[in-house]
Protein backbone atom coordinates (compact mmCIF):
# COMPACT_ATOMS: atom_id res chain seq x y z
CA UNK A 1 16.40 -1.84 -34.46
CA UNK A 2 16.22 -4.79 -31.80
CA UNK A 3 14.35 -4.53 -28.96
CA UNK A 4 15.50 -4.97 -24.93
CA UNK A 5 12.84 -5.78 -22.72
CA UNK A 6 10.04 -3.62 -25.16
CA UNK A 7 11.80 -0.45 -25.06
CA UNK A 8 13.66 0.61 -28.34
CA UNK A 9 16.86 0.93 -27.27
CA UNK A 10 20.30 -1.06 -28.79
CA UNK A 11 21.29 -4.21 -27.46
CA UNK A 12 24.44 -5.43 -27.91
CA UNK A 13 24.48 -8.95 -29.86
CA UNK A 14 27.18 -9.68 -27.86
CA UNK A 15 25.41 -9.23 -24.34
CA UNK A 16 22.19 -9.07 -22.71
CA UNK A 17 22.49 -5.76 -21.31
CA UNK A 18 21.60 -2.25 -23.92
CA UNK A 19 24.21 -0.43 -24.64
CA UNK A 20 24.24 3.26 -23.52
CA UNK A 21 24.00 6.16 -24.70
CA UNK A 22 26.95 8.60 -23.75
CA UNK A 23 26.10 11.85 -22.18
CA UNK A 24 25.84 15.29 -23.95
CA UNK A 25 26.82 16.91 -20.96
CA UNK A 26 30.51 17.54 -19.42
CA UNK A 27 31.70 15.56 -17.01
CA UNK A 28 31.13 17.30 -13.48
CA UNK A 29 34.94 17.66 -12.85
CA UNK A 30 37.83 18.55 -15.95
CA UNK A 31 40.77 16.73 -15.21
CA UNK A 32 43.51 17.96 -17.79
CA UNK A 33 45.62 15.30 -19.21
CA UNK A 34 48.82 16.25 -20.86
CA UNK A 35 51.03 13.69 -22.91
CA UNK A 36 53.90 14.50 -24.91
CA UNK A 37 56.34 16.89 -24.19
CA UNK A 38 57.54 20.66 -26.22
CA UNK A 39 61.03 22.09 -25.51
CA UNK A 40 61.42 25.40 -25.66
CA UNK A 41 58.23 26.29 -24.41
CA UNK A 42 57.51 29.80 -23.66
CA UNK A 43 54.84 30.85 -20.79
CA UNK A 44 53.46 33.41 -23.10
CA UNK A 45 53.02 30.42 -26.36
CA UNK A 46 51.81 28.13 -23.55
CA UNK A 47 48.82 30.15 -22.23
CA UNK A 48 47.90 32.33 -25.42
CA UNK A 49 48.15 29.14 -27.98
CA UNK A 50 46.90 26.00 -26.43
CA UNK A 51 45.65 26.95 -22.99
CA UNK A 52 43.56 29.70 -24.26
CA UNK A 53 41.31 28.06 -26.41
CA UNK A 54 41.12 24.73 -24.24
CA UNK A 55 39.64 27.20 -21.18
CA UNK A 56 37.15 28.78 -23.73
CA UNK A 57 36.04 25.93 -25.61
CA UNK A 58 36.30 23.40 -22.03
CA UNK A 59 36.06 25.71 -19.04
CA UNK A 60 39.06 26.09 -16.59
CA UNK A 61 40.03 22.52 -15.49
CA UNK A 62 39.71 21.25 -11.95
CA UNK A 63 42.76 18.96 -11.86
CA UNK A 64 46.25 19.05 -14.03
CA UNK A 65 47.95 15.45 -14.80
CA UNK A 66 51.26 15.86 -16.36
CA UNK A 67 54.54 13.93 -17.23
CA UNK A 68 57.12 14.98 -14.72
CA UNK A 69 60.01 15.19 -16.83
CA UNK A 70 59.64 18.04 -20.42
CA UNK A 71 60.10 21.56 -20.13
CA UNK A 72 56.31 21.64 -20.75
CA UNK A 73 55.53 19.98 -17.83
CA UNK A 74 56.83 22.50 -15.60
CA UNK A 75 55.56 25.14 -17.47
CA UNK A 76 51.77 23.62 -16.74
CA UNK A 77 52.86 23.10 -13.63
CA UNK A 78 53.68 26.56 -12.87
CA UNK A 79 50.34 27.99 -14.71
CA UNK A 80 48.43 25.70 -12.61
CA UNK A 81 50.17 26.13 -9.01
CA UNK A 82 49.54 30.47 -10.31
CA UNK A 83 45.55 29.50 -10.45
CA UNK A 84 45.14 27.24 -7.36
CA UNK A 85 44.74 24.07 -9.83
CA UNK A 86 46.08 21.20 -8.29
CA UNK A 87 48.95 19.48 -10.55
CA UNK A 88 49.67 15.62 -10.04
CA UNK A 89 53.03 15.05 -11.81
CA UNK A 90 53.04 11.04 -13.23
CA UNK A 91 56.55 9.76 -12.74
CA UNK A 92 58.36 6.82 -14.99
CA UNK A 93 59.86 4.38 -13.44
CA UNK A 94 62.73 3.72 -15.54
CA UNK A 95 64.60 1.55 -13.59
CA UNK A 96 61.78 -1.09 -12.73
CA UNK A 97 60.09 -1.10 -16.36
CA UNK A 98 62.98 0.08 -18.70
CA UNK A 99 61.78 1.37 -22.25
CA UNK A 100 57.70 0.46 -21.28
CA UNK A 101 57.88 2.94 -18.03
CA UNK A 102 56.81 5.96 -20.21
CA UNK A 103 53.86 3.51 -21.86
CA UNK A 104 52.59 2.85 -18.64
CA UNK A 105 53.17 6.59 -17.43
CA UNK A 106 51.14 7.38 -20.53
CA UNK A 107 48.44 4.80 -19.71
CA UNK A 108 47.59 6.35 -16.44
CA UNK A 109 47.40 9.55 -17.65
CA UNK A 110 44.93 8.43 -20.22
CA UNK A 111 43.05 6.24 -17.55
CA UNK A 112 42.86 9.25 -15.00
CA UNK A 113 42.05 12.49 -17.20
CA UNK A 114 38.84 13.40 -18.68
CA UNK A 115 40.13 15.61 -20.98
CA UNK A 116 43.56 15.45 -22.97
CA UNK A 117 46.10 17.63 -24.48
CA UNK A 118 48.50 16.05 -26.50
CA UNK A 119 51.89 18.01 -27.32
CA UNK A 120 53.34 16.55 -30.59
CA UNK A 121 56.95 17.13 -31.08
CA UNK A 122 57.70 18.99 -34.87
CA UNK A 123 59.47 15.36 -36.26
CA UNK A 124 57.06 13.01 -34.84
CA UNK A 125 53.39 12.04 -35.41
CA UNK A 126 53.11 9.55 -32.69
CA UNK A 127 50.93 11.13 -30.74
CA UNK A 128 48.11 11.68 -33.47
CA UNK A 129 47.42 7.85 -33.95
CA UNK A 130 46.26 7.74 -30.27
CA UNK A 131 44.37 10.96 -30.37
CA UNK A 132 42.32 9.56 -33.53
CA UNK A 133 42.25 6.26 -31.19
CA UNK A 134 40.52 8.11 -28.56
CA UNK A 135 38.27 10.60 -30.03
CA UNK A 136 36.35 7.56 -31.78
CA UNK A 137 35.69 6.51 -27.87
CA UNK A 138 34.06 9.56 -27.03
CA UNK A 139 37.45 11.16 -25.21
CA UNK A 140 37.65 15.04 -25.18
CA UNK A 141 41.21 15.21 -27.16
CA UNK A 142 43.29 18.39 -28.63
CA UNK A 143 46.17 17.99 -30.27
CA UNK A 144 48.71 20.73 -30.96
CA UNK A 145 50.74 19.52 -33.55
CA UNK A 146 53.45 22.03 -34.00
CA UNK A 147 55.32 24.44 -32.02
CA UNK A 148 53.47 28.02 -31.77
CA UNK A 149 50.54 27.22 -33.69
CA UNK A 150 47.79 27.88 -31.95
CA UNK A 151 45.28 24.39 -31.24
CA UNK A 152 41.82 23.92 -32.46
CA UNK A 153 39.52 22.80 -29.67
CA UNK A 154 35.94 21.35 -30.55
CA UNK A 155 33.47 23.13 -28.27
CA UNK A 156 31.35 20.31 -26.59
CA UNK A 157 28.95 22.76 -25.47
CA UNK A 158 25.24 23.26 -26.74
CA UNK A 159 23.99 25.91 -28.69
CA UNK A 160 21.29 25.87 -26.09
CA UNK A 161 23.72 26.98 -23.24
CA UNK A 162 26.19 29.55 -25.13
């Protein structure tokens, strides 16, 4: 293990500063990401299959950041506006950036959430390349990867404070 300045932490070989460690601990505020979009979406799916375990494993979020267009969408949108959570909807603008508006829509979701729940459609598997690309950062990701199943959310909390 290299040394920085006599204390035995990593250094990057690359720079002179160490490289830190990320914290156990959840971030102080949960902003919800959503990408992806589910038609058909029922209220009842919505809150007992994916939102469910994401508020027991993650704690209610503080912010919602969702797509504007899916049938999904408004369906978050109406569970948050029910709870007092405040819901930013991300638009595309299609006109401007043609076929890379919902890339960049994506981006700054990504960019602005702290947590993310990805929607895969039933035909696609899209969506699970970049949640594999973003749990190896360190990103809190779920993915629910078909209709009405419900998710599997990794608990980042401690054994200490269950």
């Amino acid at each position: 293990m290299d040394q920085w300045l006599g204390s035995p932490i990593k250094k990057s070989e690359r720079s002179l500063s160490p490289l830190l460690k990320k914290r156990d601990t959840m971030p102080d505020k949960i902003v919800l990401g959503v990408l992806g979009t589910r038609s058909s979406i029922t209220m009842e799916d919505l809150e007992t299959n994916i939102l469910a375990p994401i508020i027991e494993a993650w704690g209610i979020p503080d912010e919602l950041i969702v797509p504007s267009e899916g049938e999904s969408s408004h369906a978050l949108q109406n569970w948050g506006d029910s709870r007092d959570i405040p819901v930013h909807l991300v638009c595309c603008d299609w006109t401007q950036l043609g076929r890379k508006a919902g890339i960049f829509r994506d981006a700054r979701i990504q960019r602005d959430s702290t947590h993310l729940l990805m929607l895969q459609g039933p035909r696609s598997n899209a969506l699970m390349v970049t949640a594999t690309r973003l749990a190896r950062k360190g990103r809190h990701v779920v993915i629910s990867e078909r209709p009405g199943l419900p998710v599997s959310v990794p608990s980042d909390k401690k054994e200490s404070d269950k």
